[in-house]
PDB file of N, CA and C in Angstrom:
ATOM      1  N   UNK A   1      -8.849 -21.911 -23.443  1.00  0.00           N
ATOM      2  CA  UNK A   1      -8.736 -21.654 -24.866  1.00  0.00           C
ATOM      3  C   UNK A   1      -8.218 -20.231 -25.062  1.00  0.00           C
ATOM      4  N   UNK A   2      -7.321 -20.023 -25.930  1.00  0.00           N
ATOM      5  CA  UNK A   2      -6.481 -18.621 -26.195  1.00  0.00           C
ATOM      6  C   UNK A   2      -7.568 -17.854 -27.089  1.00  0.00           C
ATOM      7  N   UNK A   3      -7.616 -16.731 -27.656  1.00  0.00           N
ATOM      8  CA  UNK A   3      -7.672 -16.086 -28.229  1.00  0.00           C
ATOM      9  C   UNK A   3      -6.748 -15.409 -29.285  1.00  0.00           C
ATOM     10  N   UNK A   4      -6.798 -15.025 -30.234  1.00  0.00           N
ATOM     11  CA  UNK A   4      -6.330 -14.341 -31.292  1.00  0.00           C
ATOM     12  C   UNK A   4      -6.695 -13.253 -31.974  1.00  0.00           C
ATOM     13  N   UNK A   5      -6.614 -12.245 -32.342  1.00  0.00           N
ATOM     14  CA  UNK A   5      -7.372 -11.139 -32.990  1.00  0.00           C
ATOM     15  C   UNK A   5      -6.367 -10.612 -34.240  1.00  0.00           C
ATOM     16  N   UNK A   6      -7.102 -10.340 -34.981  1.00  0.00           N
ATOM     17  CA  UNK A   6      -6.573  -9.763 -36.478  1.00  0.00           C
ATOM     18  C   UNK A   6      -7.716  -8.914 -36.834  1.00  0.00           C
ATOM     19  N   UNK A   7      -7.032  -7.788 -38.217  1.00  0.00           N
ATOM     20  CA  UNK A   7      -7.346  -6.398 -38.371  1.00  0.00           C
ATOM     21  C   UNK A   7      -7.757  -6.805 -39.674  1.00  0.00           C
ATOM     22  N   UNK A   8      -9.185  -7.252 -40.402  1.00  0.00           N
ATOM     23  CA  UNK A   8      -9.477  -7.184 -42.015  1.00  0.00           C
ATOM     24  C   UNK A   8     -10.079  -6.460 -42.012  1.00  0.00           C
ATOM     25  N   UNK A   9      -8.883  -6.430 -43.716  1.00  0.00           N
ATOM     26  CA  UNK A   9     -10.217  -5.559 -44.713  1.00  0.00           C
ATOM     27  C   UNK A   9     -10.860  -6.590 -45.664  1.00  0.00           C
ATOM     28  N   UNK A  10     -12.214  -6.680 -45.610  1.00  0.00           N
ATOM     29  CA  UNK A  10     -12.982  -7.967 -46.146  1.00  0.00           C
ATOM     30  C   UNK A  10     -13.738  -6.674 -47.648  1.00  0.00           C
ATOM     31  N   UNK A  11     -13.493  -7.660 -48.834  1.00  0.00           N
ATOM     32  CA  UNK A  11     -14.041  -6.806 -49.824  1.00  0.00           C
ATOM     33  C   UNK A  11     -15.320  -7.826 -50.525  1.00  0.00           C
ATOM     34  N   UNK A  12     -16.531  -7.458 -50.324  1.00  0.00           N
ATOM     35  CA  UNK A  12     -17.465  -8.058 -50.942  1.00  0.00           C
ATOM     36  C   UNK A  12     -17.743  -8.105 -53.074  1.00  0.00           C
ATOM     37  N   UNK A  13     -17.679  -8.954 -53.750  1.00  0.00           N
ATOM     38  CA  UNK A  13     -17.336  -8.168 -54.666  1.00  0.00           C
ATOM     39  C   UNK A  13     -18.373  -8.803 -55.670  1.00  0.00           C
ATOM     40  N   UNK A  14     -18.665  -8.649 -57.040  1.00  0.00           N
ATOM     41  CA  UNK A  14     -19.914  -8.628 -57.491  1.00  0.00           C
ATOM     42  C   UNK A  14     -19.141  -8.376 -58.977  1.00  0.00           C
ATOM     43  N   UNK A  15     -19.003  -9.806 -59.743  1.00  0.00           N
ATOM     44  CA  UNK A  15     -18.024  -9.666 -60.911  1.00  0.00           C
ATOM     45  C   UNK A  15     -18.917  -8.345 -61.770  1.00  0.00           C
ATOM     46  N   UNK A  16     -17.747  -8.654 -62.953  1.00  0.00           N
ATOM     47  CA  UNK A  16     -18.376  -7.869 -64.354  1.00  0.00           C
ATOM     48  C   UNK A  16     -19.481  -8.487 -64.844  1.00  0.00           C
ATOM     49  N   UNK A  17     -20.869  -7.924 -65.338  1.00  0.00           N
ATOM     50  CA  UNK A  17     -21.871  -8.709 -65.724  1.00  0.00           C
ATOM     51  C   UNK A  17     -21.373  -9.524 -66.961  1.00  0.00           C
ATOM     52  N   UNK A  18     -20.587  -8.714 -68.323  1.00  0.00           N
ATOM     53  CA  UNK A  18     -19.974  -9.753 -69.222  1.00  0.00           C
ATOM     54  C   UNK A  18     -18.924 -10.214 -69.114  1.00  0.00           C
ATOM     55  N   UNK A  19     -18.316 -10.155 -67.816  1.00  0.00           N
ATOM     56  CA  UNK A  19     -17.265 -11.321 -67.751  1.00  0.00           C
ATOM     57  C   UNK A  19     -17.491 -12.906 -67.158  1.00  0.00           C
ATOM     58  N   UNK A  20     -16.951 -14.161 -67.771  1.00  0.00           N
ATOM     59  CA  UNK A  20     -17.516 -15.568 -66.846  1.00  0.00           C
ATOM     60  C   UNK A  20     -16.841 -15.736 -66.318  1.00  0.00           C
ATOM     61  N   UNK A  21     -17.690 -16.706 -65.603  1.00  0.00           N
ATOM     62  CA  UNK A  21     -16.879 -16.748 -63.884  1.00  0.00           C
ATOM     63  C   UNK A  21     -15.676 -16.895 -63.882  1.00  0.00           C
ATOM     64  N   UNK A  22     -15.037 -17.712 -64.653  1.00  0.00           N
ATOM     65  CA  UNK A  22     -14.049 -18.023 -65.585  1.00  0.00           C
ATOM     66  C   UNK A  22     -12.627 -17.309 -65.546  1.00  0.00           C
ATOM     67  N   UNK A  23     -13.017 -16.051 -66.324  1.00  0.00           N
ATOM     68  CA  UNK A  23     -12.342 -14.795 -66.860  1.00  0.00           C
ATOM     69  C   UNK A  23     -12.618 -13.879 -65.432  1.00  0.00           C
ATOM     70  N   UNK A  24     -13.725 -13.925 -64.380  1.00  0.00           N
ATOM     71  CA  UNK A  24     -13.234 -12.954 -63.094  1.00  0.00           C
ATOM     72  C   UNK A  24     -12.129 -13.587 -62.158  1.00  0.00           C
ATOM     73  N   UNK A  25     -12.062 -14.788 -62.452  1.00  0.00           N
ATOM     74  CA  UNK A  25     -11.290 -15.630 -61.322  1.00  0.00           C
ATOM     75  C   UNK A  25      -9.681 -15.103 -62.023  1.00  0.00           C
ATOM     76  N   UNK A  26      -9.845 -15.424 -63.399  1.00  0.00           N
ATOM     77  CA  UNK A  26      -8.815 -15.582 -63.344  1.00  0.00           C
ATOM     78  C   UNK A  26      -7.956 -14.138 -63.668  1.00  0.00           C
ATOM     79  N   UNK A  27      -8.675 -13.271 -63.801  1.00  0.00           N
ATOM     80  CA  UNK A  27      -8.077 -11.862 -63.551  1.00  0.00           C
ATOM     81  C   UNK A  27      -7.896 -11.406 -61.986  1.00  0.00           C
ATOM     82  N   UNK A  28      -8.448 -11.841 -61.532  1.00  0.00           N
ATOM     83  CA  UNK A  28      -8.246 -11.965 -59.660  1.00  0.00           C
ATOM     84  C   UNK A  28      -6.799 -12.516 -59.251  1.00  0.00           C
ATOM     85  N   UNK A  29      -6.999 -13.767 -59.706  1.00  0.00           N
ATOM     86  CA  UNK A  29      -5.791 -14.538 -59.464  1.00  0.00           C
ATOM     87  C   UNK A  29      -4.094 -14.008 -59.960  1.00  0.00           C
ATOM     88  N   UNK A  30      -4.441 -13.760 -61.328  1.00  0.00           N
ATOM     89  CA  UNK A  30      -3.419 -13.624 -61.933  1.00  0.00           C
ATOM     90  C   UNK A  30      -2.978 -12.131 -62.200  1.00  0.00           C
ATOM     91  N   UNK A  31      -4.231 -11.156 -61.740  1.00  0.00           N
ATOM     92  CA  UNK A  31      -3.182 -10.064 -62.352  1.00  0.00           C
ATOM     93  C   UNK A  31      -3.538  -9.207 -60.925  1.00  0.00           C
ATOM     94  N   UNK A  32      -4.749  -8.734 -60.428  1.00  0.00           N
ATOM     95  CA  UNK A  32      -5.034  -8.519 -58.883  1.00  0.00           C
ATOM     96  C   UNK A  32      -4.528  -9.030 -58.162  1.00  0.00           C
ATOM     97  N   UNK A  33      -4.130 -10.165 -57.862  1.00  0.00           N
ATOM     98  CA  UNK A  33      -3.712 -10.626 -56.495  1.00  0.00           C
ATOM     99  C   UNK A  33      -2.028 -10.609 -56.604  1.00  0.00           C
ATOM    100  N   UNK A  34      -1.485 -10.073 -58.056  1.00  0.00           N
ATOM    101  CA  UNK A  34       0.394  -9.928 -58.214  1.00  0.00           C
ATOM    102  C   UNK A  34       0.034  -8.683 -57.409  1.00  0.00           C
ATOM    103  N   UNK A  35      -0.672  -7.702 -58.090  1.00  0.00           N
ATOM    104  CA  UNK A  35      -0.675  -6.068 -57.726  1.00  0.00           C
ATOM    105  C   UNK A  35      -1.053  -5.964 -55.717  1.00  0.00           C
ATOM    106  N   UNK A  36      -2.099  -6.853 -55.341  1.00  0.00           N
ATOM    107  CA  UNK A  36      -2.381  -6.596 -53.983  1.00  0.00           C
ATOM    108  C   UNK A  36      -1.136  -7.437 -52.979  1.00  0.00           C
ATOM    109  N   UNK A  37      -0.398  -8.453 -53.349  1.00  0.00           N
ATOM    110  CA  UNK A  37       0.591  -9.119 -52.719  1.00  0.00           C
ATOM    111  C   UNK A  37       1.520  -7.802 -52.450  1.00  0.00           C
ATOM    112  N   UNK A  38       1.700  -6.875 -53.478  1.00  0.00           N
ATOM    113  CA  UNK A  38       2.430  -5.951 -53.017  1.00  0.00           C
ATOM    114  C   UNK A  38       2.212  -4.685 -52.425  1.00  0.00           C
ATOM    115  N   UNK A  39       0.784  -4.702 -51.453  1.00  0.00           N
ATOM    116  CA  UNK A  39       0.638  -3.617 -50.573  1.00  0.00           C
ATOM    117  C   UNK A  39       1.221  -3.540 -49.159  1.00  0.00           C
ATOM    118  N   UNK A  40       2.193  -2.798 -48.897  1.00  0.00           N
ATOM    119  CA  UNK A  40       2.778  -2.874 -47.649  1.00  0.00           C
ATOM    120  C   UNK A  40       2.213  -2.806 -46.671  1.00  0.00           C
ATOM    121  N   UNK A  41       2.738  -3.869 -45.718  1.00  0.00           N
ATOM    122  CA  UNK A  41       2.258  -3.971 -44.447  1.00  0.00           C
ATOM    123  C   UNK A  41       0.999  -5.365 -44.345  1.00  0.00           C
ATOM    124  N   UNK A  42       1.064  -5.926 -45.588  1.00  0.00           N
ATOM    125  CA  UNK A  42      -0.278  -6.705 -45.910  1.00  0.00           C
ATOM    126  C   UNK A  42       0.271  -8.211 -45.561  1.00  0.00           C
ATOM    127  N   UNK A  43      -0.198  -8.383 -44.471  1.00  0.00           N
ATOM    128  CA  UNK A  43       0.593  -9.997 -43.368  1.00  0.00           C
ATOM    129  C   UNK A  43      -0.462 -11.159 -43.839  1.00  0.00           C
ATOM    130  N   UNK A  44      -1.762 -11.210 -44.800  1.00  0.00           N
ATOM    131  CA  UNK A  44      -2.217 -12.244 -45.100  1.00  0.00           C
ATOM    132  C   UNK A  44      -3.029 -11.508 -46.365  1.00  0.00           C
ATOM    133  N   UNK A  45      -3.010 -12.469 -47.369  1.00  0.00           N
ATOM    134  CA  UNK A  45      -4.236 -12.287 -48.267  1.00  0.00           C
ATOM    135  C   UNK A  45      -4.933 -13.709 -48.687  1.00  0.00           C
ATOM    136  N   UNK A  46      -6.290 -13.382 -48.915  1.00  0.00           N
ATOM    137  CA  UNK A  46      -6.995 -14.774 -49.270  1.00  0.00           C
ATOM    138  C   UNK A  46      -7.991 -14.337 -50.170  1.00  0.00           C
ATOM    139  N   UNK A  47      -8.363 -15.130 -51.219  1.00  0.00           N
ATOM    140  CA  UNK A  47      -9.702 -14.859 -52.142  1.00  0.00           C
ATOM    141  C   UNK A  47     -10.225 -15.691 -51.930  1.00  0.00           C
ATOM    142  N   UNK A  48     -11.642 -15.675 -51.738  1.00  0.00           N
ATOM    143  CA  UNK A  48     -12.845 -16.826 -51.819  1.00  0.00           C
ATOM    144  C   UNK A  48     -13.692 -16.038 -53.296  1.00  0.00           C
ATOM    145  N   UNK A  49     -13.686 -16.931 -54.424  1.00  0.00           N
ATOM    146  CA  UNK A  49     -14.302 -17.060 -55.244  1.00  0.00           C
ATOM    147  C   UNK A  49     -15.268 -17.889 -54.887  1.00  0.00           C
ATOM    148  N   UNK A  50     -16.723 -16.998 -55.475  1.00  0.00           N
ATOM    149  CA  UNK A  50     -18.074 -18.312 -55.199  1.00  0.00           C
ATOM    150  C   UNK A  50     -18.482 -18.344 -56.900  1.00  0.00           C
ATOM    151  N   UNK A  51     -18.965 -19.541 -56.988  1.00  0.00           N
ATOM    152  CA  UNK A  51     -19.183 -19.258 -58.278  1.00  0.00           C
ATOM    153  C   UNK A  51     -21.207 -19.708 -58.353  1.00  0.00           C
ATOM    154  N   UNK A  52     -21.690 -18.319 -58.916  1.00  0.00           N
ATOM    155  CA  UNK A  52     -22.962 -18.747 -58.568  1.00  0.00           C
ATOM    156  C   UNK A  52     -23.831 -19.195 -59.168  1.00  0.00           C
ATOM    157  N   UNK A  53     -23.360 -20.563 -60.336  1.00  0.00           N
ATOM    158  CA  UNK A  53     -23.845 -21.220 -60.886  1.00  0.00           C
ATOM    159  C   UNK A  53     -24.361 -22.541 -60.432  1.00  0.00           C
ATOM    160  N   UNK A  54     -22.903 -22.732 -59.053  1.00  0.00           N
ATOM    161  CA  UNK A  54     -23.405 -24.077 -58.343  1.00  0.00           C
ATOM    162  C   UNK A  54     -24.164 -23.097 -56.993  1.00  0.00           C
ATOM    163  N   UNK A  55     -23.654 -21.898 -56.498  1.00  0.00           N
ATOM    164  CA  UNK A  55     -24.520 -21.329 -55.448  1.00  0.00           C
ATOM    165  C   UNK A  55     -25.451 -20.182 -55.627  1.00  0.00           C
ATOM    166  N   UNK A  56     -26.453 -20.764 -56.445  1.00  0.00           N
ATOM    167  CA  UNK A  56     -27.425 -18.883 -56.849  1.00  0.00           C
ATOM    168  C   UNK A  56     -27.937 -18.388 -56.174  1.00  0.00           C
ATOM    169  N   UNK A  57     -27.910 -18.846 -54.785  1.00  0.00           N
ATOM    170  CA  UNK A  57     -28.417 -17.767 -53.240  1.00  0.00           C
ATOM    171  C   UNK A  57     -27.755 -17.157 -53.433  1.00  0.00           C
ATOM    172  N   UNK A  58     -26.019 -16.816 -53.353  1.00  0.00           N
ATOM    173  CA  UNK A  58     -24.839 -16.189 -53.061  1.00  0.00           C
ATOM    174  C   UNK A  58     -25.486 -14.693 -54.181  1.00  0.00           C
ATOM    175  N   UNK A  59     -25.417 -13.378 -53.360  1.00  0.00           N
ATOM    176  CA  UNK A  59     -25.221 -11.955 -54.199  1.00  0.00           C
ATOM    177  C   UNK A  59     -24.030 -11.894 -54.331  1.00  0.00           C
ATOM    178  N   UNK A  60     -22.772 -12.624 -54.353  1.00  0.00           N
ATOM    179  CA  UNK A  60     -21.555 -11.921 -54.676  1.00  0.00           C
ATOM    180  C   UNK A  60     -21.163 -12.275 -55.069  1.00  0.00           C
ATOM    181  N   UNK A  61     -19.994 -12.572 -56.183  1.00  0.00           N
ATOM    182  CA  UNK A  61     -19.204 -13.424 -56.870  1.00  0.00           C
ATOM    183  C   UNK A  61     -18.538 -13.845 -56.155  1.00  0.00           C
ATOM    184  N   UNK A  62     -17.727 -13.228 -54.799  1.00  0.00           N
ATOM    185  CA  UNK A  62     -16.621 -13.842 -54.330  1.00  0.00           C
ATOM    186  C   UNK A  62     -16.268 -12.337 -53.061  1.00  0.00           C
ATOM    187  N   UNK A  63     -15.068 -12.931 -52.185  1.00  0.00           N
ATOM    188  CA  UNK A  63     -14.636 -11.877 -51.464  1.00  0.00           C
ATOM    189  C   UNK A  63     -13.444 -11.934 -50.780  1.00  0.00           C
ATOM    190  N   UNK A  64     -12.575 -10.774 -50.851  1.00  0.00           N
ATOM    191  CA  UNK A  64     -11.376 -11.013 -50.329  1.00  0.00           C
ATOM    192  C   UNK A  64     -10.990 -10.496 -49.411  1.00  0.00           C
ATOM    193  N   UNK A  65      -9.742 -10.906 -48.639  1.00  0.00           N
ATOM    194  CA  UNK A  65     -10.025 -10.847 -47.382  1.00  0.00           C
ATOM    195  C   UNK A  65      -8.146 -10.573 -46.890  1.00  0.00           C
ATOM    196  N   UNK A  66      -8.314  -9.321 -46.521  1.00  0.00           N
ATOM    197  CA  UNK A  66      -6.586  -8.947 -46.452  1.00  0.00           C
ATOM    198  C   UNK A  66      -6.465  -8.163 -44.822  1.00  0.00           C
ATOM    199  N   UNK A  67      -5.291  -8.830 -44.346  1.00  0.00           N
ATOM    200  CA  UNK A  67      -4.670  -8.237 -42.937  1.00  0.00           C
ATOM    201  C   UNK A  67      -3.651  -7.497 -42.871  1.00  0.00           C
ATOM    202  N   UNK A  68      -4.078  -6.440 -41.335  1.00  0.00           N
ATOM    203  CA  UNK A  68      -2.563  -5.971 -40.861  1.00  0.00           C
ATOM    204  C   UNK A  68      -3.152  -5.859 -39.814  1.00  0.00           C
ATOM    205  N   UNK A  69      -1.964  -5.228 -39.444  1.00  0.00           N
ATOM    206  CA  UNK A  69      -1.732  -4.852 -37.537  1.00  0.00           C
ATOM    207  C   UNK A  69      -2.655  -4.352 -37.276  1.00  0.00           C
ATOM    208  N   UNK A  70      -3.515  -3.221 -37.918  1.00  0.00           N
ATOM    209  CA  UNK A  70      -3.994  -2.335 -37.271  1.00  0.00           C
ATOM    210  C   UNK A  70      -4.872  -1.303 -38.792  1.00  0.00           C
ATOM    211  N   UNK A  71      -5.850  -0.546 -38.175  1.00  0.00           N
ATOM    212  CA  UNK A  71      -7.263   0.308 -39.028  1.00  0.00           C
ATOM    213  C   UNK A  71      -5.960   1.064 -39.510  1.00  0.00           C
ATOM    214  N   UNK A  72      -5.035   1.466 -38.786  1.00  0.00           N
ATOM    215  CA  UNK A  72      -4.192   2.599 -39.692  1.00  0.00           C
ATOM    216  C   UNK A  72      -3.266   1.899 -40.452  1.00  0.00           C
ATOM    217  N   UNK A  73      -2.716   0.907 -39.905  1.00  0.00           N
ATOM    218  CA  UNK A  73      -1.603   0.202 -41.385  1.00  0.00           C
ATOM    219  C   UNK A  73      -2.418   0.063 -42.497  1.00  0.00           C
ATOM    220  N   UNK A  74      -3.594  -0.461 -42.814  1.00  0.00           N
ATOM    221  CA  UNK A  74      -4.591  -0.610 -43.597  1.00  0.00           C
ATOM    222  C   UNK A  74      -4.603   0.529 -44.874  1.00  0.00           C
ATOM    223  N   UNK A  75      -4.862   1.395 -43.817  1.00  0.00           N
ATOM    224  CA  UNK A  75      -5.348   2.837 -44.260  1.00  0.00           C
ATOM    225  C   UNK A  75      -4.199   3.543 -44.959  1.00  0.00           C
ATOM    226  N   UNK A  76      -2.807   3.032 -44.258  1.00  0.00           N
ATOM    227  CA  UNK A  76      -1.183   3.927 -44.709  1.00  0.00           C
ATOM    228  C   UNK A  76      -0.881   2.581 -45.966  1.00  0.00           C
ATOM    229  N   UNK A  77      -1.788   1.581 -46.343  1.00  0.00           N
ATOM    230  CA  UNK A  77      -1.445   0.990 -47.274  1.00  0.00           C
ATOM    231  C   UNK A  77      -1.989   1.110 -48.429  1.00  0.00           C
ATOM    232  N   UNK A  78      -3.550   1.523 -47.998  1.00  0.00           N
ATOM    233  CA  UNK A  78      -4.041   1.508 -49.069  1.00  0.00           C
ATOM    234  C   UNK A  78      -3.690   2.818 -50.061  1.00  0.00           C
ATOM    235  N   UNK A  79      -3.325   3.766 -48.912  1.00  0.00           N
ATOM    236  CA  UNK A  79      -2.560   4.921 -49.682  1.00  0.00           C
ATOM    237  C   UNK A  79      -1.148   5.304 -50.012  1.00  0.00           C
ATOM    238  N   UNK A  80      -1.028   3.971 -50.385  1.00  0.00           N
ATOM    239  CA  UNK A  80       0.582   3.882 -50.736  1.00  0.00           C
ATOM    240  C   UNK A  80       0.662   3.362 -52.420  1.00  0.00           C
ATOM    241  N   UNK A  81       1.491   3.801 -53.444  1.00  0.00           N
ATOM    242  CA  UNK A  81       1.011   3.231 -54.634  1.00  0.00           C
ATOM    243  C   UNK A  81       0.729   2.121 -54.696  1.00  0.00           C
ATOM    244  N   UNK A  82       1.366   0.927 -54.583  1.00  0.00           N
ATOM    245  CA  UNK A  82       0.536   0.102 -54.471  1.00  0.00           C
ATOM    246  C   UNK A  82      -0.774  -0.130 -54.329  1.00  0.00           C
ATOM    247  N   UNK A  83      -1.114   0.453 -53.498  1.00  0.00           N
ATOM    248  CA  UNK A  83      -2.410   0.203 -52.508  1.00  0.00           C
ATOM    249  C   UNK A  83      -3.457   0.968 -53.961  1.00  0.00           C
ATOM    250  N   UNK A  84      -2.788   1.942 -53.987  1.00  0.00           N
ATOM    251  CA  UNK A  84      -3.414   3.073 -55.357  1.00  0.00           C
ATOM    252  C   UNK A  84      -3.609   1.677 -56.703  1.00  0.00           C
ATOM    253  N   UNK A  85      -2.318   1.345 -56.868  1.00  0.00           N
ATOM    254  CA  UNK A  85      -3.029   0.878 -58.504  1.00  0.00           C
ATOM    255  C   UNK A  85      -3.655  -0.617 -57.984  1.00  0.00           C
ATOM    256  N   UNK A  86      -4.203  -1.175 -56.702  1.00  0.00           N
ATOM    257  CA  UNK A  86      -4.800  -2.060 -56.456  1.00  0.00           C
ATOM    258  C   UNK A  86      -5.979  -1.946 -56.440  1.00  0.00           C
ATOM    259  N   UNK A  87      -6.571  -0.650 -56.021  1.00  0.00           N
ATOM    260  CA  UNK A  87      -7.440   0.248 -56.226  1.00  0.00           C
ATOM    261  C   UNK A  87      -7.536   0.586 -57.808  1.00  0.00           C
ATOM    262  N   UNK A  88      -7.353   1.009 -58.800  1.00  0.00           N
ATOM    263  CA  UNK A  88      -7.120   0.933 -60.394  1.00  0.00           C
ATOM    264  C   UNK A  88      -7.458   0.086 -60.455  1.00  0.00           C
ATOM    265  N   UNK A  89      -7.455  -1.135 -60.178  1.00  0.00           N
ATOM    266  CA  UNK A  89      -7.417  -2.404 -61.338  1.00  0.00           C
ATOM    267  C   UNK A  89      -9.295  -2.808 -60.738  1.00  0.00           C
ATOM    268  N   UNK A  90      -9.590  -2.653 -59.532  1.00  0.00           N
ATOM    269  CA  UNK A  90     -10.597  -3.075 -59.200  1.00  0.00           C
ATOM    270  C   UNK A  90     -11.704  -3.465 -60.569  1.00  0.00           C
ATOM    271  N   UNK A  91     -12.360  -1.786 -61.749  1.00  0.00           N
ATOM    272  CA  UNK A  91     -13.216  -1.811 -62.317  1.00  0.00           C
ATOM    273  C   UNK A  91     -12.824  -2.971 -63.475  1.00  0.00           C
ATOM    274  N   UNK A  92     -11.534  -3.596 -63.105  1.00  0.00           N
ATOM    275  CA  UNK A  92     -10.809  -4.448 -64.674  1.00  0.00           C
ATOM    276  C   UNK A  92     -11.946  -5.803 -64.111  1.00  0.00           C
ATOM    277  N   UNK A  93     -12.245  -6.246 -63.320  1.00  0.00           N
ATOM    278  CA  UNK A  93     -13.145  -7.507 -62.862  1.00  0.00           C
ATOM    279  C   UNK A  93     -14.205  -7.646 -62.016  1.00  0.00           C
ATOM    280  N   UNK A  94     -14.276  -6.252 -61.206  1.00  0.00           N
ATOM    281  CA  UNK A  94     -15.065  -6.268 -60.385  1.00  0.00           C
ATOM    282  C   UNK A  94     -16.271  -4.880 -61.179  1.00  0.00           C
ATOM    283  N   UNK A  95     -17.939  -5.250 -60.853  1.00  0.00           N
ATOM    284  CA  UNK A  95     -18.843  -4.199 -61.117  1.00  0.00           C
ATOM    285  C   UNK A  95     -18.643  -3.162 -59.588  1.00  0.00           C
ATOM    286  N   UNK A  96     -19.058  -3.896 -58.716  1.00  0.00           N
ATOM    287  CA  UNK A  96     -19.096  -3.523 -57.135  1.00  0.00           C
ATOM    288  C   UNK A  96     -17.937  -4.177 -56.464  1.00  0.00           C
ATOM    289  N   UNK A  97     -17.383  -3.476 -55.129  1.00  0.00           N
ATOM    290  CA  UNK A  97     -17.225  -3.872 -54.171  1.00  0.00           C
ATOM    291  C   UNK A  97     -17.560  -3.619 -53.152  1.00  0.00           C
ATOM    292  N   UNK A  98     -18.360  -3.794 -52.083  1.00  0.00           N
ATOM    293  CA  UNK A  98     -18.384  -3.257 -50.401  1.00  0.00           C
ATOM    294  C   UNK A  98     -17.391  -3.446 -49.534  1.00  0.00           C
ATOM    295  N   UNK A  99     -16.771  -2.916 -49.425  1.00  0.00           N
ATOM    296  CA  UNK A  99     -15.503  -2.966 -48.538  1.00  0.00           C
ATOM    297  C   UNK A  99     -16.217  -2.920 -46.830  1.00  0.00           C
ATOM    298  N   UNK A 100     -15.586  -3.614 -45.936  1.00  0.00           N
ATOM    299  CA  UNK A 100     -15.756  -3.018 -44.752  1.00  0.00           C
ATOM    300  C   UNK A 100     -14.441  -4.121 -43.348  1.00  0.00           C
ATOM    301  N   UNK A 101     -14.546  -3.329 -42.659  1.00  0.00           N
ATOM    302  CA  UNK A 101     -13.321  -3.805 -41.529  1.00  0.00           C
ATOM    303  C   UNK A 101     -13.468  -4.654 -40.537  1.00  0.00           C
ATOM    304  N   UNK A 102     -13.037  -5.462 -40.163  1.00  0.00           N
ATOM    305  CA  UNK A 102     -13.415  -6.440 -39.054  1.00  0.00           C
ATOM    306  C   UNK A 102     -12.090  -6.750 -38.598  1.00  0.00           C
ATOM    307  N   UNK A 103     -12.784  -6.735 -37.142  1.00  0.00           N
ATOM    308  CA  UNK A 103     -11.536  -7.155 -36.369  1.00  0.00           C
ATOM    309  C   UNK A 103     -12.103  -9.131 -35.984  1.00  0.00           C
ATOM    310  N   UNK A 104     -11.268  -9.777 -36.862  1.00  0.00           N
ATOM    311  CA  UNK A 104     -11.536 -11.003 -36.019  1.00  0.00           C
ATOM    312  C   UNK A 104     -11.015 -11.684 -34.919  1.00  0.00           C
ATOM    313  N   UNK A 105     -11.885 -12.197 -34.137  1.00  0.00           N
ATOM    314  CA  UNK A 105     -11.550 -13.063 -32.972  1.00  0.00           C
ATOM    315  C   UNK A 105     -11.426 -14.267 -33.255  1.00  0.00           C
ATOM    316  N   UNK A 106     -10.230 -15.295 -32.912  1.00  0.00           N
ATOM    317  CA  UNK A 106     -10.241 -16.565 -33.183  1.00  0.00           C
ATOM    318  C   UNK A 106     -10.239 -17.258 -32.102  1.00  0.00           C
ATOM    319  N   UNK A 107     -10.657 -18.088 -31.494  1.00  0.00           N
ATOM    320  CA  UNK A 107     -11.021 -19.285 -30.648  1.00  0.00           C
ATOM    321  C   UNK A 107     -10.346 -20.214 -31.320  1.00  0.00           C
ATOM    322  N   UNK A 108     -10.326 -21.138 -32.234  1.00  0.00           N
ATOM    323  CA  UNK A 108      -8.894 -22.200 -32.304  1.00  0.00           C
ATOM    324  C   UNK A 108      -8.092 -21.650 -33.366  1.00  0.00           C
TER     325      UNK A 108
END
């Protein structure tokens, strides 16, 4: 069995208390995820929206989950405008985020 490895940045995120689930998704979708498609160097993006009406264990609304090569493309992206007004828009839907890095290993 091969292996695979990739470089995320996984963002834990924790909507607006008066926004519904509704209105976080779809500011994610539609106006966050135009602005983060265009951070350079960014080879995958994915959102997992949870919505925690059907899951009320879940602390997070949802979390997204973006690749590159490497801790420094990451880092030379997020400080690139882009990366800047992707960063801006965060407080438009999100209360919190925990950001943190993982390198994943894939098995299939």
């Amino acid at each position: 069995m091969s292996e695979a490895t990739a470089f995320k940045h996984v963002g834990l995120i924790v909507k607006r208390p008066e926004q519904s689930f509704e209105e976080f998704v779809a500011h994610w979708l539609k106006v966050h995820s135009e602005i983060a498609l265009r951070v350079p160097g960014l080879l995958r993006y994915v959102i997992n929206p949870i919505d925690r009406s059907q899951y009320p264990d879940s602390p997070i609304d949802g979390f997204s989950e973006l690749w590159f090569e490497s801790l420094e493309a990451a880092e030379a992206a997020f400080a690139s405008p882009a990366g800047q007004e992707a960063f801006a828009d965060v407080p438009n839907f999100a209360q919190h985020v925990a950001v943190t890095y993982i390198t994943e290993i894939r098995k299939r």
